[in-house]
C-alpha atoms as a PDB file:
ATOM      1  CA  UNK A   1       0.000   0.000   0.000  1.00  0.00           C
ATOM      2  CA  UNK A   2       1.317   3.321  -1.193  1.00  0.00           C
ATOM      3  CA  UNK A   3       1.737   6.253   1.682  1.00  0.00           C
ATOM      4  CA  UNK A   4       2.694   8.863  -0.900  1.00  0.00           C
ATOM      5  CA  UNK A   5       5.843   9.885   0.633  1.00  0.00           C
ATOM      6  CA  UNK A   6       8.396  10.787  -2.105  1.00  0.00           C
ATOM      7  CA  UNK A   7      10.580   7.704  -1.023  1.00  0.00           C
ATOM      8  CA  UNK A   8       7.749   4.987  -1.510  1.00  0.00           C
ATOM      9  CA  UNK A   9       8.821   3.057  -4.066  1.00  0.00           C
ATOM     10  CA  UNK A  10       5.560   2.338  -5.681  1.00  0.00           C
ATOM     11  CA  UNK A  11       5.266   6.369  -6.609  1.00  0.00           C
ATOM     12  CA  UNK A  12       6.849   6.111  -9.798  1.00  0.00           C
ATOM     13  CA  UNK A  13       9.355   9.149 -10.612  1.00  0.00           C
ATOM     14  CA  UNK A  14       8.324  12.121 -13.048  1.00  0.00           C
ATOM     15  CA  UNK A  15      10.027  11.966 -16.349  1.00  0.00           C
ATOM     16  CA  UNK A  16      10.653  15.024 -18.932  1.00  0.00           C
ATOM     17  CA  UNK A  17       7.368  14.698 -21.218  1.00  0.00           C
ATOM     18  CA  UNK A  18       7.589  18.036 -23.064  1.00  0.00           C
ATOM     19  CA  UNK A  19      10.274  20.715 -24.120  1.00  0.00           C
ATOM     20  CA  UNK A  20       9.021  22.515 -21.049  1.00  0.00           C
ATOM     21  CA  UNK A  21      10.598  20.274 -18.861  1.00  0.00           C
ATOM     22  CA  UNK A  22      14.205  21.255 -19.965  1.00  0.00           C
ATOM     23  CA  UNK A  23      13.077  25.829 -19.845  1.00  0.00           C
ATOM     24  CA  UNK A  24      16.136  26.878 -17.615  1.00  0.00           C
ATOM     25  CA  UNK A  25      19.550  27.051 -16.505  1.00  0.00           C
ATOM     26  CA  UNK A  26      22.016  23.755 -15.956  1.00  0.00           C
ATOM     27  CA  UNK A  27      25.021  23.513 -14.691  1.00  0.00           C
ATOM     28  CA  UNK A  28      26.935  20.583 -16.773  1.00  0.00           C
ATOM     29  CA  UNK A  29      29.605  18.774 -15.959  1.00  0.00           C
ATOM     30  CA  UNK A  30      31.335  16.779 -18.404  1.00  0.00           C
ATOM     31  CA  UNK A  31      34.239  13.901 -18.919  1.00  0.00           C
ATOM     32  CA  UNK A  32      35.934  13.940 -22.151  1.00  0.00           C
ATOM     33  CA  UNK A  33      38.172  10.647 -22.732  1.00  0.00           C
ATOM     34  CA  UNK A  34      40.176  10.208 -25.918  1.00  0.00           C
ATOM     35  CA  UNK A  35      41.275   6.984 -27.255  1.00  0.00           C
ATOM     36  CA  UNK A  36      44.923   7.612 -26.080  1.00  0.00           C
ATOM     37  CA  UNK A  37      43.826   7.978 -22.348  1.00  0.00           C
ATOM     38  CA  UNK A  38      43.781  11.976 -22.546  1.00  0.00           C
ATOM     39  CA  UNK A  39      41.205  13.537 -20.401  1.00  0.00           C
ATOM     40  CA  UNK A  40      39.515  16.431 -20.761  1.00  0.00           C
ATOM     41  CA  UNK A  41      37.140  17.932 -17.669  1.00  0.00           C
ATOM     42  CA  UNK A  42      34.080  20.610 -18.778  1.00  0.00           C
ATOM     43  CA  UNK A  43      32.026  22.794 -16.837  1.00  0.00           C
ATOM     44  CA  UNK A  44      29.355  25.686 -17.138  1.00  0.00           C
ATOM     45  CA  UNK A  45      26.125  26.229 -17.614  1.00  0.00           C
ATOM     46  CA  UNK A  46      23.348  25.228 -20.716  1.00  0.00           C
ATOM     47  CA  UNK A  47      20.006  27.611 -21.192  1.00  0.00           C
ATOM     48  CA  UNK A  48      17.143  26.417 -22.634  1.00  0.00           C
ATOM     49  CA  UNK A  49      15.208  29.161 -23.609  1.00  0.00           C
ATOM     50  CA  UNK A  50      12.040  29.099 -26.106  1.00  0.00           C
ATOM     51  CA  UNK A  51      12.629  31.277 -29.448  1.00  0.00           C
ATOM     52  CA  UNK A  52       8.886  30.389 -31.178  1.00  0.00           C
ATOM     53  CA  UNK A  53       8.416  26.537 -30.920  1.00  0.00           C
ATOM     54  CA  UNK A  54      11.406  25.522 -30.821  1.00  0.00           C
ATOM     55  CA  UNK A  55      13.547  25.632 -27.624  1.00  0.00           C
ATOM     56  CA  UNK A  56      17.328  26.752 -28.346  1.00  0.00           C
ATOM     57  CA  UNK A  57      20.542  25.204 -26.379  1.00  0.00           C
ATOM     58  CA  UNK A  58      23.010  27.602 -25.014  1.00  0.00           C
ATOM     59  CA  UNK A  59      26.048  26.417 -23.294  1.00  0.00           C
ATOM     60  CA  UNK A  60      29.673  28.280 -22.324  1.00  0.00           C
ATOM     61  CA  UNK A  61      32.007  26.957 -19.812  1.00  0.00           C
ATOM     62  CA  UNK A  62      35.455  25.924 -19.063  1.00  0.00           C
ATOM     63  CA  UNK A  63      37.652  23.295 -20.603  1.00  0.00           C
ATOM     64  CA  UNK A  64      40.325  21.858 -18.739  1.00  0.00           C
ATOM     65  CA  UNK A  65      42.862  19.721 -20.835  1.00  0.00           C
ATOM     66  CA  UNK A  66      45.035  17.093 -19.423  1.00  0.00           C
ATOM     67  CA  UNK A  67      48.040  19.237 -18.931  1.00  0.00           C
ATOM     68  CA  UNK A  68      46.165  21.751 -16.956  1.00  0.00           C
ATOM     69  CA  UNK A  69      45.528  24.320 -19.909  1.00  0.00           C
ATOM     70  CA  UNK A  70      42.017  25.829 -19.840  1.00  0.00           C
ATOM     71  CA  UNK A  71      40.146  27.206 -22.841  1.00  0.00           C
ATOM     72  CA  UNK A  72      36.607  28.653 -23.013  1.00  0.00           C
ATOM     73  CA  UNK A  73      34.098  26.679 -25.079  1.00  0.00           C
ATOM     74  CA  UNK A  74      30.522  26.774 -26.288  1.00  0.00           C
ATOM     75  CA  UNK A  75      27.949  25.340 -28.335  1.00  0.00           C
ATOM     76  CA  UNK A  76      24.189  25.673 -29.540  1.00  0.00           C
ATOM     77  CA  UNK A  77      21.932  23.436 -30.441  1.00  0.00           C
ATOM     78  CA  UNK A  78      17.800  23.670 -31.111  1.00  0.00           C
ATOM     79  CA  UNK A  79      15.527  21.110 -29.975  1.00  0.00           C
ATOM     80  CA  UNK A  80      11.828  20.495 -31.204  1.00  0.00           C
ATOM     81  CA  UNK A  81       9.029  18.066 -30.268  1.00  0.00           C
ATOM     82  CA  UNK A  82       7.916  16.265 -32.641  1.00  0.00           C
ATOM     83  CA  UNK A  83       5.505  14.042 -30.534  1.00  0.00           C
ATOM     84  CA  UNK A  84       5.130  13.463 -27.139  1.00  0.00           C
ATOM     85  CA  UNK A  85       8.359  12.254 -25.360  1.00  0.00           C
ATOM     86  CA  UNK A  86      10.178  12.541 -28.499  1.00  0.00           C
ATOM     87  CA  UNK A  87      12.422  15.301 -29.240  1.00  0.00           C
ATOM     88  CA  UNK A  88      14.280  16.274 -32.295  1.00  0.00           C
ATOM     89  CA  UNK A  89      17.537  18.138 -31.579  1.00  0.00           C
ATOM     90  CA  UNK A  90      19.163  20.286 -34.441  1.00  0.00           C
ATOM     91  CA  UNK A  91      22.559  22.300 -34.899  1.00  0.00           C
ATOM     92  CA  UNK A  92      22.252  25.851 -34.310  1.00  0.00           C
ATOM     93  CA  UNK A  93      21.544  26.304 -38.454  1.00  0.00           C
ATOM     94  CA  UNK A  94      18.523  24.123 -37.990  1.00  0.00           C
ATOM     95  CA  UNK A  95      20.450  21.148 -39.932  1.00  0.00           C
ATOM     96  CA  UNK A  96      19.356  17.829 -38.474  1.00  0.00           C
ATOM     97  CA  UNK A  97      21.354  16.169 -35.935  1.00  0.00           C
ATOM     98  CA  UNK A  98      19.162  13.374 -34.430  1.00  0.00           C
ATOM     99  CA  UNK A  99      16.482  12.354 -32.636  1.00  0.00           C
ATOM    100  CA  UNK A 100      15.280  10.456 -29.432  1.00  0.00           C
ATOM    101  CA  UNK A 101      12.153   9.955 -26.893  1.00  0.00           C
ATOM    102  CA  UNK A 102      11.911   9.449 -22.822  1.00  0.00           C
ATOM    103  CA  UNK A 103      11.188   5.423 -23.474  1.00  0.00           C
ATOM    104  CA  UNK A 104      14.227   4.933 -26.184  1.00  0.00           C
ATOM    105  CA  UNK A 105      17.044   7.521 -25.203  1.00  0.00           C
ATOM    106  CA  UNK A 106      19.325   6.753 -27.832  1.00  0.00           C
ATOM    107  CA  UNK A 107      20.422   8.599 -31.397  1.00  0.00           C
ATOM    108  CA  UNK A 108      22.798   8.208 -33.954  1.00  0.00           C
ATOM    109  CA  UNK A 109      24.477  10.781 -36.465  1.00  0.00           C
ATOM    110  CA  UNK A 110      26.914  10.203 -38.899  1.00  0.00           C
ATOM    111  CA  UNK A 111      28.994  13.303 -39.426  1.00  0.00           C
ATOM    112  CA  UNK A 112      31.866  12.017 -42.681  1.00  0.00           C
ATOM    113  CA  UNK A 113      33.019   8.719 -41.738  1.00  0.00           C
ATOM    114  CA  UNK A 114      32.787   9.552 -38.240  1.00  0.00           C
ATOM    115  CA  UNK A 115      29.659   7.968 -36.522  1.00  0.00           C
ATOM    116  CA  UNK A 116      28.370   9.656 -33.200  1.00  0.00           C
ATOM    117  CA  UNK A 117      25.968   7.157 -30.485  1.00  0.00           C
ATOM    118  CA  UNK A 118      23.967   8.870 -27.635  1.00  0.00           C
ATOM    119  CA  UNK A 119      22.752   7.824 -24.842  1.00  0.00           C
ATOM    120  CA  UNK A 120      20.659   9.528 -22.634  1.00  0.00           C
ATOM    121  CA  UNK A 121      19.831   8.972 -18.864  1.00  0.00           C
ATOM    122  CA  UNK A 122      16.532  10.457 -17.511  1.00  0.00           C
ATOM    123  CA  UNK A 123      16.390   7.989 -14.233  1.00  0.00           C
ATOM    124  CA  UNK A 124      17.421  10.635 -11.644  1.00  0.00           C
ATOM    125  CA  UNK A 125      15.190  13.210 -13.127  1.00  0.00           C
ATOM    126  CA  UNK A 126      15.720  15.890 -12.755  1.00  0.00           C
ATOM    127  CA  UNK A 127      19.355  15.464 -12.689  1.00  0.00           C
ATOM    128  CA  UNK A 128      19.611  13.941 -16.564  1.00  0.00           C
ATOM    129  CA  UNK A 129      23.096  12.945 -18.282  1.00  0.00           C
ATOM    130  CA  UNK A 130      24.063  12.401 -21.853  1.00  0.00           C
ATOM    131  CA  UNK A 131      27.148   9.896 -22.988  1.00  0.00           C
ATOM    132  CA  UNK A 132      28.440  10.039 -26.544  1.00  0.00           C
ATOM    133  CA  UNK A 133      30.489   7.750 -28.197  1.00  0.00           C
ATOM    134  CA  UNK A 134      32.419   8.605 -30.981  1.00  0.00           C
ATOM    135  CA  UNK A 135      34.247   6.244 -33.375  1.00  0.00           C
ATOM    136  CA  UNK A 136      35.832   7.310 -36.994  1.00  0.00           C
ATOM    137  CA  UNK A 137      39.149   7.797 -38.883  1.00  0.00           C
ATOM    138  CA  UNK A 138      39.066  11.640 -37.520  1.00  0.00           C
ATOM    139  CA  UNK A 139      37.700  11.020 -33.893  1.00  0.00           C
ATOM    140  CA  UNK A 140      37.579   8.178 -31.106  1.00  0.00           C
ATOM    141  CA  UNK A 141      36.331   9.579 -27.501  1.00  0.00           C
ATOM    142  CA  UNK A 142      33.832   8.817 -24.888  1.00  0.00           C
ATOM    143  CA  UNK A 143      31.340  12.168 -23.642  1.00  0.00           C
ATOM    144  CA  UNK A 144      29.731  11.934 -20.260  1.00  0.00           C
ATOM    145  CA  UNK A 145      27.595  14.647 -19.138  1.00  0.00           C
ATOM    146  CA  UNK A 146      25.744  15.248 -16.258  1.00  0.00           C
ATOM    147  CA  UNK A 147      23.083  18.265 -16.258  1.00  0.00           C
ATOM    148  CA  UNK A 148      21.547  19.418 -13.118  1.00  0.00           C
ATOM    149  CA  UNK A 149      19.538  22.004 -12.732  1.00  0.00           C
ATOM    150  CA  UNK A 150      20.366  25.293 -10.948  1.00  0.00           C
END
């Protein structure tokens, strides 16, 4: 028998069903791990903000490389619905990069010869991560990000 208390483990645990789930500020923390061992550490911040339908991905933050060298970085992304749970996510000039839902976190894009895997993790919602694997005759590293929000 359920009590409702946010522990029970018969309450099951709210998952993001809309773009409106992901409106806001995270702080992201990321693992970068080439194929030779180097390691590269990221962190800042990612907006979601809406611009019409379509919600647009802002993130800046710090690199740090494995010799202790830090650059500034950024990136932009947009990210439609085009159902429920399922989310389209394209590069800042609206070309498509790929697509996944809540219930099969996973998408693929093959950029050249090099072929990019996602993963995404929504089980700690709203804490949410992302881990890329990229494999090709130009790149070979493994992406973990974790994205909480602030």
């Amino acid at each position: 028998m359920s009590n409702n208390s946010p522990h029970d483990p018969l309450i099951k645990k709210t998952l993001p069903a809309s773009l409106n789930d992901f409106v806001g500020n995270w702080l992201v923390t990321r693992t970068i791990v080439q194929n030779n061992g180097d390691k590269f550490q990221f962190v800042g911040n990612a907006c979601f903000t809406w611009c019409k339908s379509q919600l647009h991905y802002q993130e800046t933050g710090q690199v740090t490389g494995p010799n202790g060298n830090t650059l500034l970085a950024e990136r932009a992304y947009i990210w439609q619905q085009s159902s429920r749970n399922r989310f389209d996510v394209l590069f800042d000039d609206e070309r498509y990069f790929h697509t996944f839902s809540v219930g099969q976190p996973h998408g693929e894009h093959l950029c050249g010869d090099d072929n990019y895997v996602v993963d995404y993790g929504f089980q700690s919602w709203p804490t949410w991560s992302s881990t890329w694997e990229v494999k090709g005759p130009r790149k070979d590293y493994t992406m973990h990000s974790i994205y909480q929000r602030r």
